[in-house]
C-alpha atoms as a PDB file:
ATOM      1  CA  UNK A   1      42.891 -17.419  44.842  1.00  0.00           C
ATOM      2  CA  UNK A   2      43.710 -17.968  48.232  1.00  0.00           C
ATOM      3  CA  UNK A   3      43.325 -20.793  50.673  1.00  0.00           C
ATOM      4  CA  UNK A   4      43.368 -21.350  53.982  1.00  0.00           C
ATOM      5  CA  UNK A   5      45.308 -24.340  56.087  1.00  0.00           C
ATOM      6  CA  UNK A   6      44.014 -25.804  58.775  1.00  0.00           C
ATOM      7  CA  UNK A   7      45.444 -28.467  61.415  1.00  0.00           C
ATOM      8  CA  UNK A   8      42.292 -29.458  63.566  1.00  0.00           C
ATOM      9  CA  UNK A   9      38.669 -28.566  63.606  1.00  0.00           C
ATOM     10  CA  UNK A  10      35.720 -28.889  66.005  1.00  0.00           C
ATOM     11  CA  UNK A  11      35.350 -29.010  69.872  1.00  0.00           C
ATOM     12  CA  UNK A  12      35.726 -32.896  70.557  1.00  0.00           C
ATOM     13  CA  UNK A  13      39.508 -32.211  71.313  1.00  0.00           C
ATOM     14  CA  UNK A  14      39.163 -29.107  73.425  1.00  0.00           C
ATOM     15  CA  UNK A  15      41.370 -29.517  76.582  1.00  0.00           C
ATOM     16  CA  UNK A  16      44.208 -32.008  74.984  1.00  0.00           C
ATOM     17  CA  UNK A  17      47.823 -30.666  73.441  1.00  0.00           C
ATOM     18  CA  UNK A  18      48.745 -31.846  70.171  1.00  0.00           C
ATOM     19  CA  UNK A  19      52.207 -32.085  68.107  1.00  0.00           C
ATOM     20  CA  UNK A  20      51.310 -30.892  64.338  1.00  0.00           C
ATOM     21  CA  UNK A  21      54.114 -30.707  61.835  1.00  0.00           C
ATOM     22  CA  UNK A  22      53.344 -28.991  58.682  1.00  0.00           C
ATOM     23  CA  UNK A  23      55.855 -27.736  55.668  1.00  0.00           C
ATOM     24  CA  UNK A  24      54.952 -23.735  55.841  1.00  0.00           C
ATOM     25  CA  UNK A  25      57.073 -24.293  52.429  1.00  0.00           C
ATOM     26  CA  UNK A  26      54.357 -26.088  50.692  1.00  0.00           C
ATOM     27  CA  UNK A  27      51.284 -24.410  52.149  1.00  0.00           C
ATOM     28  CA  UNK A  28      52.535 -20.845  51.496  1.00  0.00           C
ATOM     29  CA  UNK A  29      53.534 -21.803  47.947  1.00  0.00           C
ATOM     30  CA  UNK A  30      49.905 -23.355  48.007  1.00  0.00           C
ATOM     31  CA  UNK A  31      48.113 -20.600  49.898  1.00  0.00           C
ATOM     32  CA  UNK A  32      49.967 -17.109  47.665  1.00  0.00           C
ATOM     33  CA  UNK A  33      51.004 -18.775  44.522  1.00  0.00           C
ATOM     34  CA  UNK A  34      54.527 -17.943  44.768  1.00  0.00           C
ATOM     35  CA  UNK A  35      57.824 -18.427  46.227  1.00  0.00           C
ATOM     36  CA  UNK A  36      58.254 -16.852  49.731  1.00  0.00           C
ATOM     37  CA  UNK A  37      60.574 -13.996  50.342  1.00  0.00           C
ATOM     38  CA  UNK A  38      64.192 -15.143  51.266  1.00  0.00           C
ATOM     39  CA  UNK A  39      64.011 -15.173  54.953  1.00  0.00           C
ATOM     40  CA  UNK A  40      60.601 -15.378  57.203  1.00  0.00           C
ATOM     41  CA  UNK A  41      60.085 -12.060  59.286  1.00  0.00           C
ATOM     42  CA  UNK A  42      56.962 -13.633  61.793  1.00  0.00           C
ATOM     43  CA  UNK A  43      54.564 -16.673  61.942  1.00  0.00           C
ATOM     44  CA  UNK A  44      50.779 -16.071  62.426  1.00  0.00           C
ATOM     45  CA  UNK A  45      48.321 -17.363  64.071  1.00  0.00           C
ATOM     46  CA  UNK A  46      44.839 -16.570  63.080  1.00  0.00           C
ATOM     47  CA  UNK A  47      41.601 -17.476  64.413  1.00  0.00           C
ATOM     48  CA  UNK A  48      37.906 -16.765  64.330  1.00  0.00           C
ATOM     49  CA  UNK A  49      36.291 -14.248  66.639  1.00  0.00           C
ATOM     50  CA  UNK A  50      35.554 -16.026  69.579  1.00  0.00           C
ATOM     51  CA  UNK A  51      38.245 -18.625  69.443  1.00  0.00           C
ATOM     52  CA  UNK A  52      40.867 -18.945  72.027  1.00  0.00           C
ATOM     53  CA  UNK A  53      44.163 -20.027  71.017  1.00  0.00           C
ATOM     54  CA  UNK A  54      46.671 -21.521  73.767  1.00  0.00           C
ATOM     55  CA  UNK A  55      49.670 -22.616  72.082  1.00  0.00           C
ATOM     56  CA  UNK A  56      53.499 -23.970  73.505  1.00  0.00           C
ATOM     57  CA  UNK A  57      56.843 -23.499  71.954  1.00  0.00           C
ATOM     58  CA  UNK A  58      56.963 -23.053  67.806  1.00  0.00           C
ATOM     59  CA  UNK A  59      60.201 -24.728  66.172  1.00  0.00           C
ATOM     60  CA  UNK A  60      61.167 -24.473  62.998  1.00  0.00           C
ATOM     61  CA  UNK A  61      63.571 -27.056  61.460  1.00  0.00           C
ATOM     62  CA  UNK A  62      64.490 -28.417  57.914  1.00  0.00           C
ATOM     63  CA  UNK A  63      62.441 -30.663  55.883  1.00  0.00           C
ATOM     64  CA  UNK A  64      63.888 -34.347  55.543  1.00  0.00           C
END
C-alpha cells in the first residue's frame, strides 16, 4: 500500500518560507516497502492541480 508524506497543509502559511528536514530514508522505506536503489537518480516534487509550488535550494546531507 502506498502512502503519501506531507510537510505542511492548508493556506494559513501562504506567503512565509520554511526549513523542513525530513529522512527521505525512512519515508521511502515507509512509502514503497523496500530498500531504495543504491544511489538516488532525482527528487520529486508533487502537488495537486492547482497548487503552486515555489521552492529554494534542496540539500541533501547524512543523518546524525
Amino acid at each position: 500500500m502506498a502512502r503519501k508524506s506531507s510537510c505542511r497543509v492548508g493556506r494559513k502559511e501562504i506567503g512565509q518560507w520554511f526549513e523542513e528536514r525530513v529522512n527521505v530514508y525512512d519515508d521511502f522505506k515507509r512509502i514503497h516497502e523496500h530498500e531504495p536503489a543504491a544511489k538516488a537518480w532525482g527528487i520529486s516534487i508533487i502537488a495537486a492541480p492547482g497548487v503552486e509550488i515555489d521552492f529554494g535550494p534542496l540539500v541533501a546531507v547524512p543523518a546524525n
